[in-house]
PDB file of N, CA and C in Angstrom:
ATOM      1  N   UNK A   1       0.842  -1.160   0.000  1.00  0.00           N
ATOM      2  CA  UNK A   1       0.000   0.000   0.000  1.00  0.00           C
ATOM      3  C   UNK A   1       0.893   1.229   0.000  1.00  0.00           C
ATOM      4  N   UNK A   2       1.001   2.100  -0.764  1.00  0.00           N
ATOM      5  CA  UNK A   2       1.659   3.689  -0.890  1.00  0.00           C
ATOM      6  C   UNK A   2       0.882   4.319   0.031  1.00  0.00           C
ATOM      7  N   UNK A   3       1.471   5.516   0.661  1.00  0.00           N
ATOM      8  CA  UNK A   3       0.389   6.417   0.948  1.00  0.00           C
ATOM      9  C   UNK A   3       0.191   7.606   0.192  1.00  0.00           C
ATOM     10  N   UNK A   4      -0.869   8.524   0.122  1.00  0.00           N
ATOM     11  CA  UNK A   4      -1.154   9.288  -0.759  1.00  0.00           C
ATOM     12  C   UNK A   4      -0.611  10.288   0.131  1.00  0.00           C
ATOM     13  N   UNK A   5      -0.069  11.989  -0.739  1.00  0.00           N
ATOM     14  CA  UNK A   5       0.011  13.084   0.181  1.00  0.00           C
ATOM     15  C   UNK A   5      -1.008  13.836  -0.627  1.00  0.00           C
ATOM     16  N   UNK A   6      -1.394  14.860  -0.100  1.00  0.00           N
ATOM     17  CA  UNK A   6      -2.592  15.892  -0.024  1.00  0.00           C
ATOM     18  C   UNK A   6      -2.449  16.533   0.819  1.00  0.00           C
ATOM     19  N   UNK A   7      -2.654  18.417  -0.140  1.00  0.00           N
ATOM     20  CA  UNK A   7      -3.094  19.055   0.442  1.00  0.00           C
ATOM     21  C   UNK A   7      -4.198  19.629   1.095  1.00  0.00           C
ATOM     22  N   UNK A   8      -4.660  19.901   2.385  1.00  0.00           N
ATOM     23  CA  UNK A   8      -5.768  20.290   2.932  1.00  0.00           C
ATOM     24  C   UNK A   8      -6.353  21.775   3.062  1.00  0.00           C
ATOM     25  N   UNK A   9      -7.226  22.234   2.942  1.00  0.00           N
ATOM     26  CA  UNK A   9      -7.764  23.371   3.406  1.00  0.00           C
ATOM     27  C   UNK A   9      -8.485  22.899   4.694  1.00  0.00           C
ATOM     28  N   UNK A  10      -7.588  23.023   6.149  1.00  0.00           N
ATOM     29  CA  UNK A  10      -8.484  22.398   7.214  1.00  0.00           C
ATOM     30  C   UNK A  10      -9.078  23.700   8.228  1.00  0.00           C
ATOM     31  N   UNK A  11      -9.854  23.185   8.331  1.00  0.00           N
ATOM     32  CA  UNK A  11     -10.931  24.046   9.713  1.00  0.00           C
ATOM     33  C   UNK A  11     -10.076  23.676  10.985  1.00  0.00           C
ATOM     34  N   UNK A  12      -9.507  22.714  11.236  1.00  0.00           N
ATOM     35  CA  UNK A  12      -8.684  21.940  12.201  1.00  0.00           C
ATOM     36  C   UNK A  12      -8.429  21.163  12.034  1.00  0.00           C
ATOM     37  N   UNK A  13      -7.038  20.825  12.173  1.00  0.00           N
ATOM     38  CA  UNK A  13      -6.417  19.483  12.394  1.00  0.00           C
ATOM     39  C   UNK A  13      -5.523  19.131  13.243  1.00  0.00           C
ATOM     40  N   UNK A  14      -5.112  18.053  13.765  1.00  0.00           N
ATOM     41  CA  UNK A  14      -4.381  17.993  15.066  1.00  0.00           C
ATOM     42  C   UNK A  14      -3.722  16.465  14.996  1.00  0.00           C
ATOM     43  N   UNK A  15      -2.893  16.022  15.295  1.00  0.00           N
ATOM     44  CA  UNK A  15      -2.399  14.952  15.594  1.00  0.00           C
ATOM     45  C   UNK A  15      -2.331  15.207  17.132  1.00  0.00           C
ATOM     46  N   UNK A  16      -3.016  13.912  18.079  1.00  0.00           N
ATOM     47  CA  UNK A  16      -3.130  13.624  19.442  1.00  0.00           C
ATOM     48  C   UNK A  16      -2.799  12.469  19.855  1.00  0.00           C
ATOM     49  N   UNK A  17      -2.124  12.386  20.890  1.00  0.00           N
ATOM     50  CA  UNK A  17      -1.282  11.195  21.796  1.00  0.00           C
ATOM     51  C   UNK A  17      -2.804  10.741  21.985  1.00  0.00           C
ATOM     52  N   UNK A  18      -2.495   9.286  22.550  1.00  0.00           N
ATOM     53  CA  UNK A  18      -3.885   8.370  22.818  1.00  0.00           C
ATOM     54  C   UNK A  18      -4.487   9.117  24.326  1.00  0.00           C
ATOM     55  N   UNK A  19      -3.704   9.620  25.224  1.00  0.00           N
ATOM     56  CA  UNK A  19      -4.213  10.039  26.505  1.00  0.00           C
ATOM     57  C   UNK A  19      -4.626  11.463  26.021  1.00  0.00           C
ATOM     58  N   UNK A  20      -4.450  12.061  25.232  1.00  0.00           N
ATOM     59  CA  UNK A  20      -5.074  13.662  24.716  1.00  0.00           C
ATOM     60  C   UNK A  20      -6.478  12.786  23.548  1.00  0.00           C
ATOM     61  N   UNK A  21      -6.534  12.200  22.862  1.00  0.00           N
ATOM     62  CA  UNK A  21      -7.552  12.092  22.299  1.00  0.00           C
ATOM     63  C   UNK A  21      -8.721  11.387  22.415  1.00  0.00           C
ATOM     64  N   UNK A  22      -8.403  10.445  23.929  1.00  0.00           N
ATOM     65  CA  UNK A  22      -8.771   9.548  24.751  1.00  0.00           C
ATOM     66  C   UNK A  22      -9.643  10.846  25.935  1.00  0.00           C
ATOM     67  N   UNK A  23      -8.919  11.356  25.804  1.00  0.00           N
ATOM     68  CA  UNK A  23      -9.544  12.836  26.972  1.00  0.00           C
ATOM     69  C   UNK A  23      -9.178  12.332  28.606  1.00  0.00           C
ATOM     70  N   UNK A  24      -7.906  11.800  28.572  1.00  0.00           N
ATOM     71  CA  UNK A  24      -7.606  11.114  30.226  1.00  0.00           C
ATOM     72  C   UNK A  24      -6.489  12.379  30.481  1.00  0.00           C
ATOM     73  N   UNK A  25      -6.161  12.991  29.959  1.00  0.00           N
ATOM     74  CA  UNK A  25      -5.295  14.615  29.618  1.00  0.00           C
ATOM     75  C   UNK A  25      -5.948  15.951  29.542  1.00  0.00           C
ATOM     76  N   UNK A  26      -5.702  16.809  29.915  1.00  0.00           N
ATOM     77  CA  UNK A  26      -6.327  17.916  29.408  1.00  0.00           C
ATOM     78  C   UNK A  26      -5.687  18.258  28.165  1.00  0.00           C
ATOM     79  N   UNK A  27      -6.331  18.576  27.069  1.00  0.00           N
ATOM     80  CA  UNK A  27      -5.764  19.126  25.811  1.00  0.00           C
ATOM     81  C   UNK A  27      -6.581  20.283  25.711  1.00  0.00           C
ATOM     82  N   UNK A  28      -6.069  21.556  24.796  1.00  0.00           N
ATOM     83  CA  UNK A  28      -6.749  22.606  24.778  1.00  0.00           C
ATOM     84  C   UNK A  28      -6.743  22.477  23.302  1.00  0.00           C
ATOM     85  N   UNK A  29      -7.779  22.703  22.163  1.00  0.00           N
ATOM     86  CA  UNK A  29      -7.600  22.583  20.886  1.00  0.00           C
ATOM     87  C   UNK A  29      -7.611  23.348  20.222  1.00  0.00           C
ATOM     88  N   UNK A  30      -6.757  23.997  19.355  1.00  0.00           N
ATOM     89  CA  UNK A  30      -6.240  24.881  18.523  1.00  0.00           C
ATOM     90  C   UNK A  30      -6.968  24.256  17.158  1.00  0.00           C
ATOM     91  N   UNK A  31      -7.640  25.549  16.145  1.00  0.00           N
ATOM     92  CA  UNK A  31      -7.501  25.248  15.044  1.00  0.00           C
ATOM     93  C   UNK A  31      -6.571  26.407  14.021  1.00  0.00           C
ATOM     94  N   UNK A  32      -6.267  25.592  12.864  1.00  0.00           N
ATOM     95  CA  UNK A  32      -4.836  25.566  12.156  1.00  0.00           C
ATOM     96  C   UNK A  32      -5.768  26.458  11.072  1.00  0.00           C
ATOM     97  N   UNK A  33      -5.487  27.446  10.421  1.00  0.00           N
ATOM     98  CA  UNK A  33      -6.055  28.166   9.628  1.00  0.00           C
ATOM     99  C   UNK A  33      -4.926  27.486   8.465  1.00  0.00           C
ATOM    100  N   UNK A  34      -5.821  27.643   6.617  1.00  0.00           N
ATOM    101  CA  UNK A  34      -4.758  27.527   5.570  1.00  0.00           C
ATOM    102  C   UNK A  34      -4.244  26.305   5.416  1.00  0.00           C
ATOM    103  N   UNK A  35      -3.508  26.342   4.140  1.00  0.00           N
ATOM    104  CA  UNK A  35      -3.470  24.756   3.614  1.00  0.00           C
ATOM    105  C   UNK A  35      -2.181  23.752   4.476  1.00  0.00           C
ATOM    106  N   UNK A  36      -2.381  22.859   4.654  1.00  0.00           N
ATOM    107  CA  UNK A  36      -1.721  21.680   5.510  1.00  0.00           C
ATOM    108  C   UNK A  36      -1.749  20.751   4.330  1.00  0.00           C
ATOM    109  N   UNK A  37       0.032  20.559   4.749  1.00  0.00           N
ATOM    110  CA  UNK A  37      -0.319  18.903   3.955  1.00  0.00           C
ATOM    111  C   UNK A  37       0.071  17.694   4.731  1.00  0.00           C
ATOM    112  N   UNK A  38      -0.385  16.908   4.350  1.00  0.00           N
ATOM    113  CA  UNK A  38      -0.827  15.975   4.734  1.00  0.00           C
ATOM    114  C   UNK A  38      -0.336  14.628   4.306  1.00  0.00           C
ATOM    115  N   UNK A  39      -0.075  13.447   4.729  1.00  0.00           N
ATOM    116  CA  UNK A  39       0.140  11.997   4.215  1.00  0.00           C
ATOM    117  C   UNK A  39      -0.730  10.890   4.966  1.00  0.00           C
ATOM    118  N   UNK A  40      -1.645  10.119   3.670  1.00  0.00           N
ATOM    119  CA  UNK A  40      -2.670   9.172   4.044  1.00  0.00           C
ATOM    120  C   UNK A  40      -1.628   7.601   3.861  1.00  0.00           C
ATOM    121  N   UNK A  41      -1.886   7.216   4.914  1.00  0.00           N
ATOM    122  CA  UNK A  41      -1.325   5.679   4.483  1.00  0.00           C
ATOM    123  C   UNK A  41      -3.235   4.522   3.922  1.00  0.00           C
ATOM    124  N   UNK A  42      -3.055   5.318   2.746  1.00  0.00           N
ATOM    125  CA  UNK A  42      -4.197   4.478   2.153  1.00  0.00           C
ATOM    126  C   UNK A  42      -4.377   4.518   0.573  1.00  0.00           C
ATOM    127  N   UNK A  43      -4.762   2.999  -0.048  1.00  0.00           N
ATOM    128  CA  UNK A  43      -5.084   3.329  -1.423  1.00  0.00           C
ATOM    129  C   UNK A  43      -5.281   4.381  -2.213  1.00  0.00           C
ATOM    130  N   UNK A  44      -4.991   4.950  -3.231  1.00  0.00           N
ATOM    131  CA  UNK A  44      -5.857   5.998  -3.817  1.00  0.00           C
ATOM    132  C   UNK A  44      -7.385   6.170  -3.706  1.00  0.00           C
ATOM    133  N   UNK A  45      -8.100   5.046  -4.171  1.00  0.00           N
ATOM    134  CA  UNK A  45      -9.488   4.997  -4.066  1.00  0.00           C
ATOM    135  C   UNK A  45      -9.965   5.324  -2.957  1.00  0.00           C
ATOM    136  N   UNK A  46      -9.218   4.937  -1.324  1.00  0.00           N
ATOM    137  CA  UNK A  46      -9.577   4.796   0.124  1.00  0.00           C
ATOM    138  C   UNK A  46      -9.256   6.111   0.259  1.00  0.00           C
ATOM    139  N   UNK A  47      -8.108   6.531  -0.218  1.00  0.00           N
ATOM    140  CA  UNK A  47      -8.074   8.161   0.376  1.00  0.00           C
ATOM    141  C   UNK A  47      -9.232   9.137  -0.312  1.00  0.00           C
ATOM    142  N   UNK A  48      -9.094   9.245  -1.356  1.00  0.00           N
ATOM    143  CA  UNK A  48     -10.476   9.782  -1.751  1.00  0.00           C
ATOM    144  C   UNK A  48     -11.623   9.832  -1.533  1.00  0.00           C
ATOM    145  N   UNK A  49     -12.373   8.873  -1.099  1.00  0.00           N
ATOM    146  CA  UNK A  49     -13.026   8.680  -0.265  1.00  0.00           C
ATOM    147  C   UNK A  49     -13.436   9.412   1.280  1.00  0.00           C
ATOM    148  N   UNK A  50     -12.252   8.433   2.171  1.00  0.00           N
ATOM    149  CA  UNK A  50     -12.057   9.529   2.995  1.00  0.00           C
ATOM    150  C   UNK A  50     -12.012  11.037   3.302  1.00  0.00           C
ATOM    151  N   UNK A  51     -11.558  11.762   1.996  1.00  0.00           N
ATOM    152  CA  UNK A  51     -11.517  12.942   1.493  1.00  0.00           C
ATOM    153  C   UNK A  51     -12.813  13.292   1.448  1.00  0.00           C
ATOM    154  N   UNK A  52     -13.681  12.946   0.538  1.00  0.00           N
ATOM    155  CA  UNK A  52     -14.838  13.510   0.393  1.00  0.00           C
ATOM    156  C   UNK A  52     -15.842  13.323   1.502  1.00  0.00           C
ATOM    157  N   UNK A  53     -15.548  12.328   2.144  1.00  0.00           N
ATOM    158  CA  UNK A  53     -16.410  12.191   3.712  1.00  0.00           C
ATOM    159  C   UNK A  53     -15.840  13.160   4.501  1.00  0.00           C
ATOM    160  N   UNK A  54     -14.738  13.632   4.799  1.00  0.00           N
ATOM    161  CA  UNK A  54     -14.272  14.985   5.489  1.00  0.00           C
ATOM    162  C   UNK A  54     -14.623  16.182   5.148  1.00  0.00           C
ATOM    163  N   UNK A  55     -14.883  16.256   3.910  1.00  0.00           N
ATOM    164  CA  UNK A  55     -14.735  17.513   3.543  1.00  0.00           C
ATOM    165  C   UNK A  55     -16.728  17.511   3.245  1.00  0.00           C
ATOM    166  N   UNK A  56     -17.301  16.763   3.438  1.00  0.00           N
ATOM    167  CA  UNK A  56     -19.020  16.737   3.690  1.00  0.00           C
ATOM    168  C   UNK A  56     -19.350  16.397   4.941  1.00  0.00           C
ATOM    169  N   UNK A  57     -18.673  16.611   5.795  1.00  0.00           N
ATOM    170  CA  UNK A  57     -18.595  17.265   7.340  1.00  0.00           C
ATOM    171  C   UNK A  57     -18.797  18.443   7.640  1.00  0.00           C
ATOM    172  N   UNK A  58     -18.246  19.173   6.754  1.00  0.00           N
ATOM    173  CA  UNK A  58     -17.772  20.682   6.850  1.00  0.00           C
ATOM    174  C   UNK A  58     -17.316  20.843   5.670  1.00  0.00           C
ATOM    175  N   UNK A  59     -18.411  21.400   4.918  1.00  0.00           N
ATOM    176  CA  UNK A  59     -18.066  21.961   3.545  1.00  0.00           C
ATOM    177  C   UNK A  59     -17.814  23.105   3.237  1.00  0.00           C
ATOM    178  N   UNK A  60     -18.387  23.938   4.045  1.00  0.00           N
ATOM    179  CA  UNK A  60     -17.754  25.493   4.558  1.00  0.00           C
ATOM    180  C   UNK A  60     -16.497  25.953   5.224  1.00  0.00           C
ATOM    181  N   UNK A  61     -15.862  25.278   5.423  1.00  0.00           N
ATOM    182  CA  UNK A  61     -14.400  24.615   5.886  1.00  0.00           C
ATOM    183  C   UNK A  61     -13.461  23.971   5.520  1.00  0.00           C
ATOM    184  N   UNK A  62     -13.534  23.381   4.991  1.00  0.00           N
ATOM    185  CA  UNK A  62     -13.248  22.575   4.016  1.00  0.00           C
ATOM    186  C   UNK A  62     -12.807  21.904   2.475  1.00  0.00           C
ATOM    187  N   UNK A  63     -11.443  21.653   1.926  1.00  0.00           N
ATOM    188  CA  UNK A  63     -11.217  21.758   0.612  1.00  0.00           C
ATOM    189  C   UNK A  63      -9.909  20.598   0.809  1.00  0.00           C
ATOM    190  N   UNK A  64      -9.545  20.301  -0.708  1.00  0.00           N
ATOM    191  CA  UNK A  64      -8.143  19.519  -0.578  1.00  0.00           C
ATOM    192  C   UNK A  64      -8.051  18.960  -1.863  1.00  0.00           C
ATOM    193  N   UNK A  65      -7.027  19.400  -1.930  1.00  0.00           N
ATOM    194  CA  UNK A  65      -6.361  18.949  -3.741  1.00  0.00           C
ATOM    195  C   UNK A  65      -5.093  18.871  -3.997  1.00  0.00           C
ATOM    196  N   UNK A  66      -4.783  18.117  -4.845  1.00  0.00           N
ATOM    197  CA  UNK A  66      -3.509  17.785  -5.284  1.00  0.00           C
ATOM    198  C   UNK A  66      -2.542  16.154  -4.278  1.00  0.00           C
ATOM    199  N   UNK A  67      -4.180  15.280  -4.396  1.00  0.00           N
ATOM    200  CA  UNK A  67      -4.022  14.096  -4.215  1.00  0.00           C
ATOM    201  C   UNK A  67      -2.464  13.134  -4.991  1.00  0.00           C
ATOM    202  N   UNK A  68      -1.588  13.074  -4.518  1.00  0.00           N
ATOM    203  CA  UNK A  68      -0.750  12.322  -5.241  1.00  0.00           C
ATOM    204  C   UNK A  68      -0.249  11.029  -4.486  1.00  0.00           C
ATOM    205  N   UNK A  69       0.472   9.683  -5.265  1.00  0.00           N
ATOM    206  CA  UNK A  69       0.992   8.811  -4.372  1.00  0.00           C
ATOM    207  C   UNK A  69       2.452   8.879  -4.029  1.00  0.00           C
ATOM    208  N   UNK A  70       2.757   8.073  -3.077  1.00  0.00           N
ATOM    209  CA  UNK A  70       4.277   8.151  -3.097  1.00  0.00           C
ATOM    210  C   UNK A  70       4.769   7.007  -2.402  1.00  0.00           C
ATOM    211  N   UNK A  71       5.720   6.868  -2.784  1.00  0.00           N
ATOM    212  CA  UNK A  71       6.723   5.332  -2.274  1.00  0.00           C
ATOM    213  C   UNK A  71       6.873   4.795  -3.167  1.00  0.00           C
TER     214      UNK A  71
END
């Protein structure tokens, strides 16, 4: 499996330790204005996917292009 990279237009995003996303931590959550990129460890088809289920969460928020693979 390659993973895909992509860029995001995110409302928020965050990478969290299991005790911050678990909520056994206090975390305070910041959101990230502007494009982020990003690496999916998933098929092309699976990331896309995923993609469009994120981004029809929050479509007012929300964008990402320039899906490519790598490895």
């Amino acid at each position: 499996m390659s993973p895909a990279r992509v860029t995001l237009l995110a409302s928020g995003f965050e990478l969290l330790c299991a005790c911050c996303s678990e909520g056994t931590l206090e975390h305070r959550r910041t959101t990230h204005g502007g494009a982020q990129q990003v690496s999916l460890a998933a098929p092309e088809e699976e990331a896309r996917r995923l993609l469009r289920e994120w981004v029809a969460a929050a479509p007012a928020g929300r964008a990402w292009s320039g899906l490519t693979l790598v490895g």
